[in-house]
C-alpha atoms as a PDB file:
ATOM      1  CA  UNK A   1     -29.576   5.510  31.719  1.00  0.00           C
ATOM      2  CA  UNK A   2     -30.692   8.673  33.554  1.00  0.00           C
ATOM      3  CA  UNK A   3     -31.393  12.259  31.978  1.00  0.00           C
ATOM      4  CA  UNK A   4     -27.896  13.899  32.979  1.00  0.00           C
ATOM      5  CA  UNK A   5     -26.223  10.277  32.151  1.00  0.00           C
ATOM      6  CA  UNK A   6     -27.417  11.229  28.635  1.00  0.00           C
ATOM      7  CA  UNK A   7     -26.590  14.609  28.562  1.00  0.00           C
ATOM      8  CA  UNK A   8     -22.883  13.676  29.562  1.00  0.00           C
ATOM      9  CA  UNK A   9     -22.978  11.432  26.567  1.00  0.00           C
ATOM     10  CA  UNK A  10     -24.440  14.042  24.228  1.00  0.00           C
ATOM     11  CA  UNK A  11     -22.058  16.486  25.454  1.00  0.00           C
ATOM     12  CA  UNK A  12     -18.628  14.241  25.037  1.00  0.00           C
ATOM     13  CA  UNK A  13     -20.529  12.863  21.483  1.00  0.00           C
ATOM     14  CA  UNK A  14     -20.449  16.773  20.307  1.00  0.00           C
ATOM     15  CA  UNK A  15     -17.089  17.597  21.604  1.00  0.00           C
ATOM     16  CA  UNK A  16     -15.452  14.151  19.648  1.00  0.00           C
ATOM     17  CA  UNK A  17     -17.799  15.658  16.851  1.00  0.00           C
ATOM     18  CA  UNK A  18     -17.103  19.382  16.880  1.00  0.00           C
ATOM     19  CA  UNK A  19     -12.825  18.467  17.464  1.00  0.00           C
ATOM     20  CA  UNK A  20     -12.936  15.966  14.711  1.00  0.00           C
ATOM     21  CA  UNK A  21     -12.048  15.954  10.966  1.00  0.00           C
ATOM     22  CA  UNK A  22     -13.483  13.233  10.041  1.00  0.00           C
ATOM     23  CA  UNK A  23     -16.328  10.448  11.709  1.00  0.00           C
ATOM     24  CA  UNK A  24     -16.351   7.016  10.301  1.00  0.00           C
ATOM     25  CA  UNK A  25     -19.423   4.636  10.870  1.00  0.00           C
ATOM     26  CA  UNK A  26     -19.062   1.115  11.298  1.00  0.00           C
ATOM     27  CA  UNK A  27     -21.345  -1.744  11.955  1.00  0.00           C
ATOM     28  CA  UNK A  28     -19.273  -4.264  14.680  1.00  0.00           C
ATOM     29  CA  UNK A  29     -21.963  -7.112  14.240  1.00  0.00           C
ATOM     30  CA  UNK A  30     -20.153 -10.636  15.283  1.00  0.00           C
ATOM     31  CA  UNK A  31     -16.723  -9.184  16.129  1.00  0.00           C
ATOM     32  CA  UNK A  32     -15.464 -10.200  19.236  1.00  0.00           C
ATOM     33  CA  UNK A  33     -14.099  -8.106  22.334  1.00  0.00           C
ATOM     34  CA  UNK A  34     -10.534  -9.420  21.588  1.00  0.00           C
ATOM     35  CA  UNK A  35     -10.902  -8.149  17.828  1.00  0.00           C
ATOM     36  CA  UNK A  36     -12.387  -4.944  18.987  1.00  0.00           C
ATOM     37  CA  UNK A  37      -9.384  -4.585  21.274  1.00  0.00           C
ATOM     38  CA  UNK A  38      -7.035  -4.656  18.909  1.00  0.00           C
ATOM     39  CA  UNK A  39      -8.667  -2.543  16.542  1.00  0.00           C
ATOM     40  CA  UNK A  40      -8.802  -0.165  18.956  1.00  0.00           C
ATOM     41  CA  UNK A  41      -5.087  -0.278  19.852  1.00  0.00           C
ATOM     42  CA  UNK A  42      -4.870   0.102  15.816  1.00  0.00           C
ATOM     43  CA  UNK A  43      -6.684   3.258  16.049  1.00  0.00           C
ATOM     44  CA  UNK A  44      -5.122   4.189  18.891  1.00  0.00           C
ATOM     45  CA  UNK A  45      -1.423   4.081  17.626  1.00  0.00           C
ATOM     46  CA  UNK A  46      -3.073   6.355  14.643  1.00  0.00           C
ATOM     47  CA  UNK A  47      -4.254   8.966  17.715  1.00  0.00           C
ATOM     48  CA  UNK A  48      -8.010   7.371  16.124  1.00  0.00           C
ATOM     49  CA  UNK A  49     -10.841   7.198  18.570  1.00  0.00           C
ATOM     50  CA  UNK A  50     -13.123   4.359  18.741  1.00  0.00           C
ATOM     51  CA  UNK A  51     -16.332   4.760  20.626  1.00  0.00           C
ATOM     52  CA  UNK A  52     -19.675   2.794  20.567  1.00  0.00           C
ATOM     53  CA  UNK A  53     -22.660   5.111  21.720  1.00  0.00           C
ATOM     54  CA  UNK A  54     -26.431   4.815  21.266  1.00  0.00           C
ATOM     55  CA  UNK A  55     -27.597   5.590  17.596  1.00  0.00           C
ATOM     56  CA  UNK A  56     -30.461   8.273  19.360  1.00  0.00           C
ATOM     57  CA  UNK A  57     -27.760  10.130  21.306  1.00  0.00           C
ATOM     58  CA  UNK A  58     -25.287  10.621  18.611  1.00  0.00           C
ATOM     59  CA  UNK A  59     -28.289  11.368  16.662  1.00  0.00           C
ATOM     60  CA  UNK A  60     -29.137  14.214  18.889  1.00  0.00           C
ATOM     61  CA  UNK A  61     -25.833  15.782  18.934  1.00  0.00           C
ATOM     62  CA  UNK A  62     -25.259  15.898  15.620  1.00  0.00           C
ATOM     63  CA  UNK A  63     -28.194  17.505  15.093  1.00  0.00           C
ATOM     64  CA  UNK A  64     -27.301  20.399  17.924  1.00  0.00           C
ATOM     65  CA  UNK A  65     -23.508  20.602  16.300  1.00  0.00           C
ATOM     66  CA  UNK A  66     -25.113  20.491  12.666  1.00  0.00           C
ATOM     67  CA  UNK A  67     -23.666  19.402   9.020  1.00  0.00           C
ATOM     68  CA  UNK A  68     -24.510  15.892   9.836  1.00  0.00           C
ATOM     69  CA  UNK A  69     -27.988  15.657   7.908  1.00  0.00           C
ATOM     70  CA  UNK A  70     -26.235  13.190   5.373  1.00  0.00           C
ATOM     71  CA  UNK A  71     -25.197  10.476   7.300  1.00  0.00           C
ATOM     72  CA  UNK A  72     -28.288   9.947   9.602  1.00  0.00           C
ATOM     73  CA  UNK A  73     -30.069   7.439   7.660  1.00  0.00           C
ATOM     74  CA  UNK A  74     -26.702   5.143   8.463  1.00  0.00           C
ATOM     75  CA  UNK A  75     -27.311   5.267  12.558  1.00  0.00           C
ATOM     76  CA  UNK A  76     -29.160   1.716  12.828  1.00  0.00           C
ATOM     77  CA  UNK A  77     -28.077  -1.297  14.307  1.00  0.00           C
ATOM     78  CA  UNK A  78     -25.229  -2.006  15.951  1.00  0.00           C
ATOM     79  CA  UNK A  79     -22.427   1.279  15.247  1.00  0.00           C
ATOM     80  CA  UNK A  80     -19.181   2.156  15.957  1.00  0.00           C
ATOM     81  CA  UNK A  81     -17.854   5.800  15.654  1.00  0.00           C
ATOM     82  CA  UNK A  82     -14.414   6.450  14.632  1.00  0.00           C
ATOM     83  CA  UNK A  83     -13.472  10.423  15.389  1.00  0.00           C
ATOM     84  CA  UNK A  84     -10.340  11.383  13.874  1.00  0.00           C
ATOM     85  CA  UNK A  85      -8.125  14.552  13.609  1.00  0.00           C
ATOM     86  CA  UNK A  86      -5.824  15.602  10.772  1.00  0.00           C
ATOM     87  CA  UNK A  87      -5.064  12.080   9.480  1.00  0.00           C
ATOM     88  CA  UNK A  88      -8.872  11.144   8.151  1.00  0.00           C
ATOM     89  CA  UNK A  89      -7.369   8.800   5.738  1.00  0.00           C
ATOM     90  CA  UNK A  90      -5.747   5.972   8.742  1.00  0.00           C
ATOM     91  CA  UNK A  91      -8.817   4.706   9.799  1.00  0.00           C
ATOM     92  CA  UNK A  92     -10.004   3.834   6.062  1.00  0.00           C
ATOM     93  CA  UNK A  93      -6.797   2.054   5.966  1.00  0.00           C
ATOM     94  CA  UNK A  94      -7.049  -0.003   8.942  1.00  0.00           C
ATOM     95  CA  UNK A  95     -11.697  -1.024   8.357  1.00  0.00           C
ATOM     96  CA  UNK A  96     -10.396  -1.964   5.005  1.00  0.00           C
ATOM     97  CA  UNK A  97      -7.565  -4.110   6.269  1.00  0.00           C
ATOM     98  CA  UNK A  98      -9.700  -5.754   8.710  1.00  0.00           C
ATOM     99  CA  UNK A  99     -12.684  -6.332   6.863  1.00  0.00           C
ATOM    100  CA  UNK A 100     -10.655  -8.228   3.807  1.00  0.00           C
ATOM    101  CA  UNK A 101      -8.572 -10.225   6.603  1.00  0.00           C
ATOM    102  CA  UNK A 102     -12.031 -10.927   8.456  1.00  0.00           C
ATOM    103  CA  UNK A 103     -15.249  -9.905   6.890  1.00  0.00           C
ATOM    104  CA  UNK A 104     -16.327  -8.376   9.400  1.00  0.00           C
ATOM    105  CA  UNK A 105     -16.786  -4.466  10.718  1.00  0.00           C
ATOM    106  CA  UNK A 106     -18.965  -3.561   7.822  1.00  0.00           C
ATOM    107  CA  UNK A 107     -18.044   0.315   6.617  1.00  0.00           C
ATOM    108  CA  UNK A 108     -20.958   2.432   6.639  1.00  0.00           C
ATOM    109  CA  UNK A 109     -20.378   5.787   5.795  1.00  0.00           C
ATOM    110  CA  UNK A 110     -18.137   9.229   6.834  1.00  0.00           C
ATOM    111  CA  UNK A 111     -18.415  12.466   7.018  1.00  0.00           C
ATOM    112  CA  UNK A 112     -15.006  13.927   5.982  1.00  0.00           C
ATOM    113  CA  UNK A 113     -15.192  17.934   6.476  1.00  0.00           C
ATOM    114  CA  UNK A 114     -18.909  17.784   5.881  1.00  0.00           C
ATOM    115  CA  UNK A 115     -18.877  15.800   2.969  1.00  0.00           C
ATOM    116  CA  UNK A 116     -20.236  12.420   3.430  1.00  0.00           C
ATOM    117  CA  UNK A 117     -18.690   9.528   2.187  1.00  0.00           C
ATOM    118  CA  UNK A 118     -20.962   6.823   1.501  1.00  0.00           C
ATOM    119  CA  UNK A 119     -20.268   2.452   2.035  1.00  0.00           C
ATOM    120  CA  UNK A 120     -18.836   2.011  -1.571  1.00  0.00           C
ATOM    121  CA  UNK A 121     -16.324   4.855  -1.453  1.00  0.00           C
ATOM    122  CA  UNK A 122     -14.174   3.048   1.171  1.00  0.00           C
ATOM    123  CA  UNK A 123     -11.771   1.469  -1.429  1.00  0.00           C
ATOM    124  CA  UNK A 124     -11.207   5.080  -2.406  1.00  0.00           C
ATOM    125  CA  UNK A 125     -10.905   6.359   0.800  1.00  0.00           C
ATOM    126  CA  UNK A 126      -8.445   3.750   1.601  1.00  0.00           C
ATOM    127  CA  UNK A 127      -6.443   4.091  -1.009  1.00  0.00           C
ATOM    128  CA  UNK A 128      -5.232   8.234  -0.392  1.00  0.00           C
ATOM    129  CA  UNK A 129      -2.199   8.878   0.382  1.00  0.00           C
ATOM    130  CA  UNK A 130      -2.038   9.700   4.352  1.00  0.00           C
ATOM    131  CA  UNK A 131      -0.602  13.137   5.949  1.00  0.00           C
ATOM    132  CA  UNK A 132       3.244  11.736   6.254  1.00  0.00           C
ATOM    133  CA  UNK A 133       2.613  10.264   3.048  1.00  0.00           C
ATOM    134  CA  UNK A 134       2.042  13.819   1.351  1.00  0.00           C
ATOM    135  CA  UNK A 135       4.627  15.488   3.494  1.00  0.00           C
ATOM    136  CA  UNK A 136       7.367  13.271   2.467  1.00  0.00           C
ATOM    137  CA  UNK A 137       6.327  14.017  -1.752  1.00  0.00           C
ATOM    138  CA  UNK A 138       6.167  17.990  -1.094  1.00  0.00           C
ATOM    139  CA  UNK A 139       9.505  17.476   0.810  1.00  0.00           C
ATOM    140  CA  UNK A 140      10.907  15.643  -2.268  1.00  0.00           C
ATOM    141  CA  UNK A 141       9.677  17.646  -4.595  1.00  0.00           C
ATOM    142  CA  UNK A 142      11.157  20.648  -2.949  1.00  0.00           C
ATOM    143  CA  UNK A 143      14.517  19.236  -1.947  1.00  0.00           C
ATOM    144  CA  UNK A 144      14.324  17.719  -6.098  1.00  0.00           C
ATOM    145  CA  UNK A 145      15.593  21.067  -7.395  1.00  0.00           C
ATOM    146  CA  UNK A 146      18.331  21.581  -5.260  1.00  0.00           C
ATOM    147  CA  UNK A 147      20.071  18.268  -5.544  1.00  0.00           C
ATOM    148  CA  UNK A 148      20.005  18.956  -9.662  1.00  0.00           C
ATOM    149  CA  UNK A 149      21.776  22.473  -8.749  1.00  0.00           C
ATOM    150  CA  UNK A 150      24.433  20.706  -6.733  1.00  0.00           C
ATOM    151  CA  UNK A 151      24.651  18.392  -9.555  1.00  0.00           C
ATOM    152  CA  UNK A 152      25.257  20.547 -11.997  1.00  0.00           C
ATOM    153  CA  UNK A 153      27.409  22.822 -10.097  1.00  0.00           C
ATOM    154  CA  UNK A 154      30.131  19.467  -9.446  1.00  0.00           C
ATOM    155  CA  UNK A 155      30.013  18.373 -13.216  1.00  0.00           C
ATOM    156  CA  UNK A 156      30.972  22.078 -13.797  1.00  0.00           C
ATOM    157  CA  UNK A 157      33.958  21.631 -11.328  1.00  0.00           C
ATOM    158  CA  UNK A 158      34.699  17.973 -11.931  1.00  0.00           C
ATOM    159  CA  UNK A 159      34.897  19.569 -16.110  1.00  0.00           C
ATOM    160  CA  UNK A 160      37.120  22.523 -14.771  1.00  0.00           C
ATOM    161  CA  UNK A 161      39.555  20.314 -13.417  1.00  0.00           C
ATOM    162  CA  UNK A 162      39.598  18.156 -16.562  1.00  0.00           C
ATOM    163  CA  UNK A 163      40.217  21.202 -18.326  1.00  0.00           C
ATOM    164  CA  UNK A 164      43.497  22.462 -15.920  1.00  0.00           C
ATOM    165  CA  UNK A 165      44.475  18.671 -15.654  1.00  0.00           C
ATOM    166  CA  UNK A 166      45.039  18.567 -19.706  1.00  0.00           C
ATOM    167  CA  UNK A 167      46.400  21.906 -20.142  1.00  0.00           C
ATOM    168  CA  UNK A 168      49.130  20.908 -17.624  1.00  0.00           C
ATOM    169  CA  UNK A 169      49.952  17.580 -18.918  1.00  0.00           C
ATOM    170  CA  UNK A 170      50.086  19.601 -22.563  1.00  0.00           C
ATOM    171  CA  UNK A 171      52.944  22.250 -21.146  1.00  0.00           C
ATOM    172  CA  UNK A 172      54.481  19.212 -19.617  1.00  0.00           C
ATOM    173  CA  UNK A 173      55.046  17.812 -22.754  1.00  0.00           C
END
C-alpha cells in the first residue's frame, strides 16, 4: 500500500470516526467470509457499518480526530470496526447474538460518545433499550394521561345517562 493509498484510508477512517456515535471493536479470528457476510447485512439493515482496516491506520486517525486515547491498547490482532450513528445500542445486540450462537467475533471494546466501553460491559451494552425502543415508552407515557381523561370523561357520561335513565323510568311509574 502506497503513501496516498494510506492517506485515503486515514481520511475515510476519520470521517466514519468524526460522523459516528459510537465505534465498536471486534476481533473476527476464525469467522468465515459467509459469516462475515451476513453480519454485515445484519449491520447493514441497522444502517451499522462494518469495516476491517489496518490497526496502524485507524491508529493514526484517531489520534488526528482525538478522544480515542482509551481504546488504543485494544487495536491488535485481527479487528473489525463497527461505526454507528444514533442507534449505538444495535450493534451490541447483534456481537452478542452472534457470539452466544457461535463463539466467535470476540467484543473488544467501544467508544460510545467518548466514553469507552471496555470487553466485559457488552452484556450491559446489549441489554439497553434501543432508540425505537425509548421512543415507543415516551410515546406511551405521554399518550398514558390522555386515555385516563377520556376514561374518566365516558364513566362521567355513561353515569349521567344512568342518572336521566332512572329518573325517567321513576316519573313513568
Amino acid at each position: 500500500m502506497n503513501k496516498t493509498e494510506k492517506a485515503d484510508q486515514i481520511a475515510q477512517i476519520k470521517e466514519l470516526l468524526q460522523n459516528s456515535y459510537a465505534v465498536y471493536l471486534v476481533d473476527y479470528a476464525g469467522i468465515n467470509v459467509e459469516d462475515i457476510n451476513n453480519l454485515r447485512r445484519e449491520f447493514r439493515k441497522e444502517s451499522v457499518t462494518y469495516k476491517v482496516f489496518k490497526n496502524t491506520l485507524v491508529k493514526k486517525a484517531m489520534n488526528e480526530v482525538g478522544g480515542y486515547e482509551s481504546i488504543s491498547e485494544t487495536l491488535a490482532g485481527m479487528t473489525g470496526f463497527i461505526f454507528t450513528g444514533e442507534n449505538f445500542v444495535s450493534p451490541a445486540k447483534i456481537i452478542k447474538k452472534y457470539y452466544d450462537d457461535k463463539k466467535k467475533l470476540v467484543f473488544k471494546g467501544a467508544v460510545i460518545e467518548s466514553t469507552f466501553y471496555g470487553s466485559e460491559k457488552l452484556d450491559v451494552l446489549a441489554s439497553m433499550p434501543s432508540k425505537p425502543e425509548i421512543m415507543s415508552s415516551i410515546i406511551g407515557s405521554i399518550a398514558q394521561p390522555a386515555t385516563g381523561i377520556v376514561g374518566v370523561l365516558n364513566a362521567v357520561m355513561r353515569d349521567l345517562v344512568s342518572v336521566i335513565d332512572e329518573i325517567s323510568k321513576k316519573e313513568a311509574a
